[in-house]
Protein backbone atom coordinates (compact mmCIF):
# COMPACT_ATOMS: atom_id res chain seq x y z
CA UNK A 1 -0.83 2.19 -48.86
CA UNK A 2 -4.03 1.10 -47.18
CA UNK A 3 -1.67 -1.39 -45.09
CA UNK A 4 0.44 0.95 -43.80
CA UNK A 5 -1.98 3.15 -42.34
CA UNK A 6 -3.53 0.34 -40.52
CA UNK A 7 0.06 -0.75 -39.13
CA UNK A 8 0.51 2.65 -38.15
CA UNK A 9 -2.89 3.01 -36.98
CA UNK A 10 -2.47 0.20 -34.86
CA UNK A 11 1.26 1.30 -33.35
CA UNK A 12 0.02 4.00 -32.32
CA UNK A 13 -3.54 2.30 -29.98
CA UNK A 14 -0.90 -0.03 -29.14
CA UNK A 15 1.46 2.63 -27.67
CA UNK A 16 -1.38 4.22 -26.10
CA UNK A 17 -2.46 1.50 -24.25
CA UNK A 18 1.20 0.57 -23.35
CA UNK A 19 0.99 4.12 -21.97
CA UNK A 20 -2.09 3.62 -20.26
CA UNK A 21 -0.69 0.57 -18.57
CA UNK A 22 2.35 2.11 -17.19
CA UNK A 23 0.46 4.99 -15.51
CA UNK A 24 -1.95 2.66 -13.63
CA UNK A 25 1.42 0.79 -12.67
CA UNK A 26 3.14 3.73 -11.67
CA UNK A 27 -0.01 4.83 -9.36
CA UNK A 28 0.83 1.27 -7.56
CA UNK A 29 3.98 2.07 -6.24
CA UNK A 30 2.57 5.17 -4.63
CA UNK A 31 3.77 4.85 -0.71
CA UNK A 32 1.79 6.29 2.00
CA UNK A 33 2.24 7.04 5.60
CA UNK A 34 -0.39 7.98 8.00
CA UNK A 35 -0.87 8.03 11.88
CA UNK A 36 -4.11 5.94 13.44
CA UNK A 37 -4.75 3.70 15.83
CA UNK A 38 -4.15 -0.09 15.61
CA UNK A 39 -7.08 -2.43 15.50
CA UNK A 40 -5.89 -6.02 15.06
CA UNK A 41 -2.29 -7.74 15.00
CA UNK A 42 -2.72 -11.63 13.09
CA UNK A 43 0.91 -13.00 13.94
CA UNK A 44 -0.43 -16.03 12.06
CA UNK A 45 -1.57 -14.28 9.07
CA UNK A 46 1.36 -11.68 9.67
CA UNK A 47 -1.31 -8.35 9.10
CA UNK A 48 -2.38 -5.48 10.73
CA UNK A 49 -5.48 -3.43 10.80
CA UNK A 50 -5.33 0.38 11.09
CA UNK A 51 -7.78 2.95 10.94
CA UNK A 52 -6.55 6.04 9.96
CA UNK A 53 -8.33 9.53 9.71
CA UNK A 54 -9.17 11.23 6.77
CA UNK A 55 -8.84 15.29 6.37
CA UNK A 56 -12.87 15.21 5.92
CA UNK A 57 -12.83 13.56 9.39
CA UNK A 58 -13.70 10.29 8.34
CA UNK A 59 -12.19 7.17 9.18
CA UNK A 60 -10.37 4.87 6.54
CA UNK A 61 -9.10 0.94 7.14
CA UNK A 62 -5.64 0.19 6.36
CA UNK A 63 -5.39 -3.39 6.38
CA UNK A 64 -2.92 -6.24 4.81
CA UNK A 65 0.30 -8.18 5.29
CA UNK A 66 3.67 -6.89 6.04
CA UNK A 67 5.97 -7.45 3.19
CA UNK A 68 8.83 -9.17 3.48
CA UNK A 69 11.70 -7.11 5.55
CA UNK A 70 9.15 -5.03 6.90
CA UNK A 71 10.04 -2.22 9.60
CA UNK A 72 8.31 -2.96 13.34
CA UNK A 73 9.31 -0.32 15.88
CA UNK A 74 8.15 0.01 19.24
CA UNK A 75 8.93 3.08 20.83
CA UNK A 76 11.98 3.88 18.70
CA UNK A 77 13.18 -0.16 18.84
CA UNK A 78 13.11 -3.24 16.85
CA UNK A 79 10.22 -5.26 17.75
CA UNK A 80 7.97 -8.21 16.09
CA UNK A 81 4.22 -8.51 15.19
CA UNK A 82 3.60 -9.73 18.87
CA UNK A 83 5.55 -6.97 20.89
CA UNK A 84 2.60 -4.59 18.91
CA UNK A 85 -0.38 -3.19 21.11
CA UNK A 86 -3.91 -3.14 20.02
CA UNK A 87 -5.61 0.62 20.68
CA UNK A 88 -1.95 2.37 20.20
CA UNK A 89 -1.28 5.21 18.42
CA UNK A 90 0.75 3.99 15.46
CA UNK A 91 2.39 5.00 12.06
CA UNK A 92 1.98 2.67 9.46
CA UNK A 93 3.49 2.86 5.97
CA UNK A 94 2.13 1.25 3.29
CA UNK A 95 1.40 1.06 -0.77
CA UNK A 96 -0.74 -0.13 -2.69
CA UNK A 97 -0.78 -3.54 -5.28
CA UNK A 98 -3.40 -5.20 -7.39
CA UNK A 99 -3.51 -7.35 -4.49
CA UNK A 100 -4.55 -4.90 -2.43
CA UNK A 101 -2.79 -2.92 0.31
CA UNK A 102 1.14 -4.17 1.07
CA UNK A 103 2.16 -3.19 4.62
CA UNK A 104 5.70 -2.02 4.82
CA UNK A 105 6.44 -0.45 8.28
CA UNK A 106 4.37 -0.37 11.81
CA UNK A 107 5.67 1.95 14.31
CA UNK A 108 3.94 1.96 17.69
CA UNK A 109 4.60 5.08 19.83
């Protein structure tokens, strides 16, 4: 009897942490968009720097690569890395990865 208390015992940490693990997984594929202002364009490094506001009026960095496939628009058109303009007002997309920070669109307006 003892045994089968400690193989349940153990299911059961086992499913929490399987739990556990899914949540901080799902919390990665969170997607974000925000407005700010474009600091730095790397066409080698294929990234982009962004600061974006916060709603307490700070400033936050948004910066990483562009994932594969990834959405550049300039003023409601296709474009590429280079065709982007540092100090413009742009909308960036992104999500998060254990990584870091995935960059999936850039639209300049």
């Amino acid at each position: 009897m003892r045994m089968t208390y400690r193989a349940i015992g153990t299911a059961l940490v086992l499913l929490g942490l399987s739990g556990a693990l899914w949540a901080v997984h799902a919390q990665d594929d969170k997607i974000y968009t925000q407005q700010g202002v474009l600091e730095d364009v790397n066409d080698q490094a294929y990234t982009i720097k962004v600061q974006v506001p916060l709603d307490d009026g700070q400033q936050m960095t948004v910066a990483g690569p562009l994932v594969e496939g990834a959405v550049i628009r300039i003023e409601g058109h296709t474009g590429g890395l280079p065709d982007l303009m540092v100090g413009e007002n742009v909308t960036v997309t992104w999500k998060t990865t254990p990584e870091g920070v995935a960059i999936l669109s850039v639209q300049q307006r």
